[in-house]
Protein backbone atom coordinates (compact mmCIF):
# COMPACT_ATOMS: atom_id res chain seq x y z
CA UNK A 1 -160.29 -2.09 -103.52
CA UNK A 2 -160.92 -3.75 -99.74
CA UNK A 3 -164.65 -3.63 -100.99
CA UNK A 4 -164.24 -5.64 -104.06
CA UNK A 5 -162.07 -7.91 -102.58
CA UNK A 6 -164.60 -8.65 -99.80
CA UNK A 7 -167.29 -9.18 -102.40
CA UNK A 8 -165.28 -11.82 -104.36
CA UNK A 9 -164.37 -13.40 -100.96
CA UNK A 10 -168.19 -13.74 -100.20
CA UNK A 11 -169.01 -15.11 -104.12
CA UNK A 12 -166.64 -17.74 -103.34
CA UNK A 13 -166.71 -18.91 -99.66
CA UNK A 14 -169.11 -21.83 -99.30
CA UNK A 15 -171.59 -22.46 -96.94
CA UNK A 16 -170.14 -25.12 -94.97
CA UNK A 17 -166.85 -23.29 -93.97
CA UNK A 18 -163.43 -24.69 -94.77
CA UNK A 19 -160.26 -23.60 -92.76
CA UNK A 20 -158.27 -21.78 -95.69
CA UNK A 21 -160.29 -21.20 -98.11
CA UNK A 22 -159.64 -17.38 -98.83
CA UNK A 23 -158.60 -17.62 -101.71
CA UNK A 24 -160.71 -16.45 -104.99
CA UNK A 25 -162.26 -19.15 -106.93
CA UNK A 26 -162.02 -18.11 -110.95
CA UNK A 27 -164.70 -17.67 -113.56
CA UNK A 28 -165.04 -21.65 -115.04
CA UNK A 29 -165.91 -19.40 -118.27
CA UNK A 30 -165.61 -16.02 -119.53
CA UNK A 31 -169.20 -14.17 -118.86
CA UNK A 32 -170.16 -10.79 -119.68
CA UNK A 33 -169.70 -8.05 -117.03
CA UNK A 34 -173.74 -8.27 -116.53
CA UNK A 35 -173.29 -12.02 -116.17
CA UNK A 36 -171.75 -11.33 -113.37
CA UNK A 37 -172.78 -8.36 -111.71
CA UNK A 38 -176.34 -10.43 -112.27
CA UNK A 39 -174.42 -13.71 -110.47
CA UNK A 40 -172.84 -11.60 -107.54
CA UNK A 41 -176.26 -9.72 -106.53
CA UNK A 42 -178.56 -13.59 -106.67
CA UNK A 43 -175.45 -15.02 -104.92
CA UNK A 44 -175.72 -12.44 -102.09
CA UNK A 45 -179.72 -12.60 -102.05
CA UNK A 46 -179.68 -16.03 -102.13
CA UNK A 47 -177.11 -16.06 -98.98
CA UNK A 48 -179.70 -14.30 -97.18
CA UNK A 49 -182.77 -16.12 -98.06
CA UNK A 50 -180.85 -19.32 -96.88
CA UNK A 51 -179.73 -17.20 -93.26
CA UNK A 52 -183.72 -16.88 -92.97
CA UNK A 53 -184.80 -20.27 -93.51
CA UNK A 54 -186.44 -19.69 -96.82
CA UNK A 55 -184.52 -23.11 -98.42
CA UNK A 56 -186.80 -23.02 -101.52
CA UNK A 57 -186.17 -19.32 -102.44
CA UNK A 58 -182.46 -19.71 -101.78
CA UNK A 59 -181.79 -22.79 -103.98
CA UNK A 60 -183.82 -20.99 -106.78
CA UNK A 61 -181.39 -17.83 -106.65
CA UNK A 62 -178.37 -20.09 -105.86
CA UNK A 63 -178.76 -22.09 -108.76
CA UNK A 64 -179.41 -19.03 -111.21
CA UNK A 65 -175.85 -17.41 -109.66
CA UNK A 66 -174.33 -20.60 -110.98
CA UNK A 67 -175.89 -20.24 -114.03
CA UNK A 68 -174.27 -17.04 -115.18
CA UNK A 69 -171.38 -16.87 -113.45
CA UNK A 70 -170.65 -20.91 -112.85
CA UNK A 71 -167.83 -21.09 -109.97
CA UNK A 72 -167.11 -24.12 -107.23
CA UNK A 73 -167.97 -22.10 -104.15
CA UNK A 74 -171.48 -21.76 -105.54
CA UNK A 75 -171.90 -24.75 -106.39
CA UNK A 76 -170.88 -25.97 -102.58
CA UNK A 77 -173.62 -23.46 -101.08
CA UNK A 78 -176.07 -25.05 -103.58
CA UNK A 79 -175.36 -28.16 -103.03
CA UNK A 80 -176.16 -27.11 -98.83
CA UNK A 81 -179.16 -25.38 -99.67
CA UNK A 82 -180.79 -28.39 -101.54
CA UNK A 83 -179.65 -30.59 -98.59
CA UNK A 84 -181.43 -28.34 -96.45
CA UNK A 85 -184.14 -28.70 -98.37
CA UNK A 86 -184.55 -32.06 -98.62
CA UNK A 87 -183.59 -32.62 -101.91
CA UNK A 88 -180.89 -35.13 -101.23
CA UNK A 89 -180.29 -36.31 -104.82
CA UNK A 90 -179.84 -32.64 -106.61
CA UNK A 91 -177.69 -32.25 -103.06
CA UNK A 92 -176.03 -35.23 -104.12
CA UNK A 93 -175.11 -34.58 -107.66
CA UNK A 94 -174.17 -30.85 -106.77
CA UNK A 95 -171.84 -32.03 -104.42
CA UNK A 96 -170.26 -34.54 -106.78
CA UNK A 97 -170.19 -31.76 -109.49
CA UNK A 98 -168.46 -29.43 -106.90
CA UNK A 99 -165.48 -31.59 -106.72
CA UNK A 100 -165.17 -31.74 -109.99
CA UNK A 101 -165.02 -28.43 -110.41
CA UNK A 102 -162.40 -27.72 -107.29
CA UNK A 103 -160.59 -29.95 -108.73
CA UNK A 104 -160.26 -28.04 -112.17
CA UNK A 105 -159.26 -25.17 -110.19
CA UNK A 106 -156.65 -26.92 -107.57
CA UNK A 107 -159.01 -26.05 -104.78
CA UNK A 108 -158.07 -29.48 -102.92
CA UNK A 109 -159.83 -28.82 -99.62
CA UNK A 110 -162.84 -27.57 -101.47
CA UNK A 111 -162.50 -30.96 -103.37
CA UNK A 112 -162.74 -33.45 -100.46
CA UNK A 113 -165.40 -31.42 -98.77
CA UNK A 114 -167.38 -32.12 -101.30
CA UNK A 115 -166.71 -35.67 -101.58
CA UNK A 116 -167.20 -36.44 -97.97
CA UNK A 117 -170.68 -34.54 -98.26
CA UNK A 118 -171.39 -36.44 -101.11
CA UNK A 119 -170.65 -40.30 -99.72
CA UNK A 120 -172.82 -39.08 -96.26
CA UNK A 121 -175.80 -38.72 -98.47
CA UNK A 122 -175.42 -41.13 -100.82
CA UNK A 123 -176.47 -44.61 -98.55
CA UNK A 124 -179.95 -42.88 -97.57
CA UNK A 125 -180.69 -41.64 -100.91
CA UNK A 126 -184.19 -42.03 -102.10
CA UNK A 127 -184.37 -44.18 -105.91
CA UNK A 128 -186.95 -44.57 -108.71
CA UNK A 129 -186.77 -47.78 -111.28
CA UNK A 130 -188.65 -47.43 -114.16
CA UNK A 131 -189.10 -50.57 -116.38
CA UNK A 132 -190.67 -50.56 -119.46
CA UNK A 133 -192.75 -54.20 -120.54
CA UNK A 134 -192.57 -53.18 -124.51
CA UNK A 135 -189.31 -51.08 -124.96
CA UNK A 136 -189.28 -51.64 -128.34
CA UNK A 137 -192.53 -49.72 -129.61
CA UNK A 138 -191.97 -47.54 -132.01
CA UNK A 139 -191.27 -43.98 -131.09
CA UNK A 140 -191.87 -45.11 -127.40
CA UNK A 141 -190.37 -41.82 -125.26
CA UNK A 142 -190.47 -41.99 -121.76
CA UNK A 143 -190.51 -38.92 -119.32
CA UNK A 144 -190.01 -38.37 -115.62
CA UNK A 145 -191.25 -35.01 -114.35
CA UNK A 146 -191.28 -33.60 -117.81
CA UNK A 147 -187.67 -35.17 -118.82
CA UNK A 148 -186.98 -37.51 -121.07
CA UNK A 149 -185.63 -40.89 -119.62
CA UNK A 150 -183.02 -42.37 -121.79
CA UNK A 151 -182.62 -45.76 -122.43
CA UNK A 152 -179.99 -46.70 -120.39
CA UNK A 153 -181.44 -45.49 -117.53
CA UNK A 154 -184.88 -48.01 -118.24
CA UNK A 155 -184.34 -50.35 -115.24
CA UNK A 156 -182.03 -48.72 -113.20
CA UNK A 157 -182.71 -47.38 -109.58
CA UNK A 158 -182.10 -43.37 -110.04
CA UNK A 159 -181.39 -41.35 -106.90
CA UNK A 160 -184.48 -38.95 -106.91
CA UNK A 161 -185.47 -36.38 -104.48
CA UNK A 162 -187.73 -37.31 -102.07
CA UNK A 163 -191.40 -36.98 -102.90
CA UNK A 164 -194.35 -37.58 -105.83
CA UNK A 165 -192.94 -37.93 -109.33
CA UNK A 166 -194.83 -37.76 -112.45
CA UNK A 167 -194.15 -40.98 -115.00
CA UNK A 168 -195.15 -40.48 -118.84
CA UNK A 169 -194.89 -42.66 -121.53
CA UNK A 170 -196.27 -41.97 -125.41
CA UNK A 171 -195.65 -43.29 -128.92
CA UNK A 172 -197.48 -42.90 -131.99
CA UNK A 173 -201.30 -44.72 -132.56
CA UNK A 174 -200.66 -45.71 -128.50
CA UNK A 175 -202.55 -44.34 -125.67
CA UNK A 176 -200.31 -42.92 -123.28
CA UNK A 177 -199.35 -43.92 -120.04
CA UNK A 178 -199.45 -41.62 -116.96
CA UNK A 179 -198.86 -42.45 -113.45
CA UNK A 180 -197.31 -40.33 -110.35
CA UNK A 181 -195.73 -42.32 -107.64
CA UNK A 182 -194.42 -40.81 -104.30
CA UNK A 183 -191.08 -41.97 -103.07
CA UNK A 184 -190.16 -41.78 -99.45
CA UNK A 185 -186.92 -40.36 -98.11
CA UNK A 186 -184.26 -41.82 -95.86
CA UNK A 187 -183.16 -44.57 -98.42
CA UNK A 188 -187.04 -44.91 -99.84
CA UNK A 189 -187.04 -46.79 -103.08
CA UNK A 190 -190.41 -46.90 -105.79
CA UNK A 191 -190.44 -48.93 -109.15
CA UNK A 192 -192.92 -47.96 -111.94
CA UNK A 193 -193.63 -50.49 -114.39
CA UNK A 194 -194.51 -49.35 -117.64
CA UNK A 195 -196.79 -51.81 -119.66
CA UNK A 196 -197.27 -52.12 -123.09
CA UNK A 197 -199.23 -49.09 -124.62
CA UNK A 198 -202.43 -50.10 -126.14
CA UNK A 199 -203.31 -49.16 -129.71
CA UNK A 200 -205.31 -46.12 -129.80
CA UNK A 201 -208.45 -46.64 -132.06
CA UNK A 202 -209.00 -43.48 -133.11
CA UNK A 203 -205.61 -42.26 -133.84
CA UNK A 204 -206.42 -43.12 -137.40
CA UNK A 205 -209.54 -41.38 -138.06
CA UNK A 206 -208.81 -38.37 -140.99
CA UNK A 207 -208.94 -34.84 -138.97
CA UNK A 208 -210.43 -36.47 -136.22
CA UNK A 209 -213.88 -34.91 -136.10
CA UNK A 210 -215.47 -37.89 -138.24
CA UNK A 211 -218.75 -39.91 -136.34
CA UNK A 212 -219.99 -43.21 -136.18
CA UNK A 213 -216.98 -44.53 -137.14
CA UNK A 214 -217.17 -43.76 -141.35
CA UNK A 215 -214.09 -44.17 -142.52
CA UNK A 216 -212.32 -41.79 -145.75
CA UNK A 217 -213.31 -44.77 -148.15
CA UNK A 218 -216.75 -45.12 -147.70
CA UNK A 219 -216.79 -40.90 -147.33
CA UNK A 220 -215.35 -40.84 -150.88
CA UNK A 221 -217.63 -43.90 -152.56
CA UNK A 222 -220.60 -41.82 -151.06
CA UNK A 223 -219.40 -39.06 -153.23
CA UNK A 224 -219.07 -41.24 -156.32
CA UNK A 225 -222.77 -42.40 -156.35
CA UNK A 226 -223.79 -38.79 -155.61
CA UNK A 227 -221.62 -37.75 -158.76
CA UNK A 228 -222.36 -40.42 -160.92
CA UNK A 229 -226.80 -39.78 -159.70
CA UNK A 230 -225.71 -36.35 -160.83
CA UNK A 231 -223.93 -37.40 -164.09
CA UNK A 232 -227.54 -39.27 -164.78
CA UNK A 233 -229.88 -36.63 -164.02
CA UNK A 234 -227.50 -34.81 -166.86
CA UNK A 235 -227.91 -37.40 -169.10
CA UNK A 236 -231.89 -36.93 -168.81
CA UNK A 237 -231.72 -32.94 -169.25
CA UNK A 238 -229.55 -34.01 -172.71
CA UNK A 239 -232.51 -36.31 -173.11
CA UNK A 240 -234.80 -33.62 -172.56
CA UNK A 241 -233.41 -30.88 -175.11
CA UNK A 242 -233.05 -33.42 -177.86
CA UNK A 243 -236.57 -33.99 -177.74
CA UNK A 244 -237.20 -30.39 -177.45
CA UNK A 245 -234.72 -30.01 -181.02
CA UNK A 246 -236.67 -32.78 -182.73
CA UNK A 247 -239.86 -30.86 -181.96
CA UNK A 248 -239.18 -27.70 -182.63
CA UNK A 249 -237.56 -28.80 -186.30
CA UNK A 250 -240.52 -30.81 -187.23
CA UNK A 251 -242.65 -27.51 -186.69
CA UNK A 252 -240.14 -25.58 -188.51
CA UNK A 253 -240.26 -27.74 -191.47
CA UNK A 254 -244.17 -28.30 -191.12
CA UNK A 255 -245.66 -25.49 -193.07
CA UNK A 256 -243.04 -23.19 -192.44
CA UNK A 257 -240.71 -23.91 -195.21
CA UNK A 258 -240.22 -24.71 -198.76
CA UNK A 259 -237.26 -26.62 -199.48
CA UNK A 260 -234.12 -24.06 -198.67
CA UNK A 261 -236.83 -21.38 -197.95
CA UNK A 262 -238.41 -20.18 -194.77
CA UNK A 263 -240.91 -17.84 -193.05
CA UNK A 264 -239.87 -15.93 -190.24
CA UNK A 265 -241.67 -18.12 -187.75
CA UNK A 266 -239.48 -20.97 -189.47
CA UNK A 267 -236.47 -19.27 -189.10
CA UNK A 268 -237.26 -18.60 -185.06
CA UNK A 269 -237.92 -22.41 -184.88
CA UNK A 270 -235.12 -23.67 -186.71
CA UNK A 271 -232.46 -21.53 -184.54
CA UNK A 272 -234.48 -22.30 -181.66
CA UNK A 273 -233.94 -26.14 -182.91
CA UNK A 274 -230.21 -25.49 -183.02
CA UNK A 275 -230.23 -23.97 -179.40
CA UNK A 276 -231.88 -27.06 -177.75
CA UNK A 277 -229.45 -29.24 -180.04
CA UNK A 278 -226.41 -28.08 -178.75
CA UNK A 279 -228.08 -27.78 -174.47
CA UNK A 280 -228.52 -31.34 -176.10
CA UNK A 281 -224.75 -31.91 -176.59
CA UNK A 282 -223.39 -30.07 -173.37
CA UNK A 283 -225.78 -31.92 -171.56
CA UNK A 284 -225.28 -35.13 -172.77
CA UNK A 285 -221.42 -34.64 -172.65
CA UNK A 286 -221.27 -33.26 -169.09
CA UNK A 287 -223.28 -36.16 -167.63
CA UNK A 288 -221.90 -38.90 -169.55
CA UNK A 289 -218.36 -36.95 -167.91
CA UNK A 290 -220.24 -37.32 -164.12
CA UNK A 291 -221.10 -40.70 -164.89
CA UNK A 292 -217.51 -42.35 -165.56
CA UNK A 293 -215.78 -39.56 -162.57
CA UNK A 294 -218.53 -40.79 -160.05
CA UNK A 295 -217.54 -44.59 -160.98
CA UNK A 296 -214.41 -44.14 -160.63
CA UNK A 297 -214.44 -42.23 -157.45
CA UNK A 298 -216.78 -45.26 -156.02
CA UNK A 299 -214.54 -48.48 -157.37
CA UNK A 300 -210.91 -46.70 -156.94
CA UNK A 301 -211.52 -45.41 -153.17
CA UNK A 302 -208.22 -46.17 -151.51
CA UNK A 303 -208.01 -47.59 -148.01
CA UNK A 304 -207.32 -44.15 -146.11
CA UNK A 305 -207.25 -41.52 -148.80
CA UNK A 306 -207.81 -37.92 -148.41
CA UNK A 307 -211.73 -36.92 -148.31
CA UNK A 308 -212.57 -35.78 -152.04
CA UNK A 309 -214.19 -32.43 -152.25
CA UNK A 310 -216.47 -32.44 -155.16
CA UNK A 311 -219.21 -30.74 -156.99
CA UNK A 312 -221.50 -29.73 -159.69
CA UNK A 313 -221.19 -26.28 -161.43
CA UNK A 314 -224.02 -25.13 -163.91
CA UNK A 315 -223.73 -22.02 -166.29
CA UNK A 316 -225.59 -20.46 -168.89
CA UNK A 317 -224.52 -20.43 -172.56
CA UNK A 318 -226.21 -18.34 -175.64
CA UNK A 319 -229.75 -20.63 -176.13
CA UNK A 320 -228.71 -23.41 -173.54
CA UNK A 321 -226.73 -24.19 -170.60
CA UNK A 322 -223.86 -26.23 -169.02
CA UNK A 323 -223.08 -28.40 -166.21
CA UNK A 324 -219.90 -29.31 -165.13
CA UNK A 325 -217.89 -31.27 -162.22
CA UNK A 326 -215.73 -29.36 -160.29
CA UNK A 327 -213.54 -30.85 -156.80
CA UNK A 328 -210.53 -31.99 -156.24
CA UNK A 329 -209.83 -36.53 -155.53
């Protein structure tokens, strides 16, 4: 029982020790019992790492007790370790946070130690103004070290930790902004100014990968003369097996046959005359078909429309063939 009791005393006693402050600090939520078996071990470790001088490693395991197991007492001995570190605004805010939370729990002298820690760091705080020439672009985010700035905060000095901060700003069809700016401690002040994002040319090209500037239009028009060349070139095969038709009834009826009456060498020739007749038709159909699609892909190519896939599809029917458009526009 002496044990545990020691333990919680340790969880809860800050770093910057405070006549009377034995008494336990409560959970400020309910947390599982790994929560806090988790919180109690980091809290301990990070004790120790902060004994050694090893600020960095101690805030990290600090601030992950908190975390789990969020409680005033570790929230003073974070706000110590980031002071140590040099990180006077997280110091800052931790300390401010701490109060609030001693408060909550009636822990008075907790309370106005962390105020007083708070107002000694606050005149030699290091800020960072951001302003923003064009804060109405649309979709404009802005970002400091990863963090989205809001708008309020666009032309305010921010307390900041000492030392190089990353600015970003994006928006849609704009080419984003990027700039890191180191601020100095011991009161050190930075402004970044944020100008007006330029219009990014290529943000409009279709899948990106296009060259020399050809735009989805003149990409789809293209396609329409090649379809509508094809849709000729059908035309001329129809050409071609009507001829072939004509010829081959002419022989059939020259010598061949007798009024209703044929020879077998008439009767080849006539059904060969009805094959090239009908490769006459399909062909003569499917082109005519190419034609009017290719001229209407060419004169109705939107603006910025989606790249048309098309294409020509050729099969073979009983004495003849076909030849057919296939795609989608």
């Amino acid at each position: 029982m002496a044990a545990r009791v020691m333990n919680h005393f340790r969880r809860n006693f800050p770093l910057l020790l405070v006549a009377g402050s034995l008494l336990l600090a409560a959970p400020a939520r309910a947390q599982s019992a790994s929560d806090k078996a988790a919180a109690e071990a980091l809290f301990h470790e990070g004790r120790k790492l902060f004994d050694a001088g090893n600020y960095p490693a101690a805030c990290a395991k600090l601030a992950e007790s908190e975390r789990l197991d969020p409680a005033p007492g570790t929230l003073l001995n974070l706000a110590g370790c980031y002071e140590k570190n040099g990180q006077t605004a997280s110091a800052w805010a931790t300390f401010k946070e701490a109060a609030s939370a001693s408060h909550q729990k009636g822990r008075t002298d907790w309370e106005e130690l962390a105020r007083t820690r708070a107002a000694a760091l606050e005149p030699n705080l290091s800020r960072l103004t951001i302003t923003v020439l064009a804060p109405s672009t649309d979709g404009l985010q802005v970002l400091r070290d990863g963090a989205v700035v809001g708008q309020a905060e666009l032309g305010t000095a921010i307390p900041v930790d000492p030392g190089t901060h990353v600015i970003d700003a994006t928006a849609p069809k704009r080419t984003a902004f990027h700039q890191s700016v180191d601020v100095a401690g011991s009161g050190g002040s930075q402004t970044v100014s944020v100008p007006e994002l330029a219009v990014d040319a290529g943000a409009g090209s279709a899948g990106g990968g296009e060259s020399g500037g050809t735009s989805p239009g003149s990409t789809q028009r293209l396609v329409g003369l090649v379809v509508t060349g094809a849709g000729v070139v059908g035309i001329g095969i129809g050409a071609v097996f009507g001829v072939i038709a004509m010829n081959k009834e002419n022989s059939a009826l020259n010598g061949n046959c007798t009024g209703d009456r044929c020879n077998q060498q008439g009767v080849q020739l006539g059904q060969d005359a009805h094959s090239a007749a009908t490769a006459s038709t399909i062909a003569f159909g499917v082109g005519a078909a190419a034609v009017a699609g290719g001229l209407a892909l060419y004169f109705l190519a939107p603006k910025n429309p989606s790249t048309p896939t098309v294409g020509l599809r050729a099969s073979a029917l009983p004495g003849g063939a076909s030849l057919g458009i296939v795609g989608a526009w």
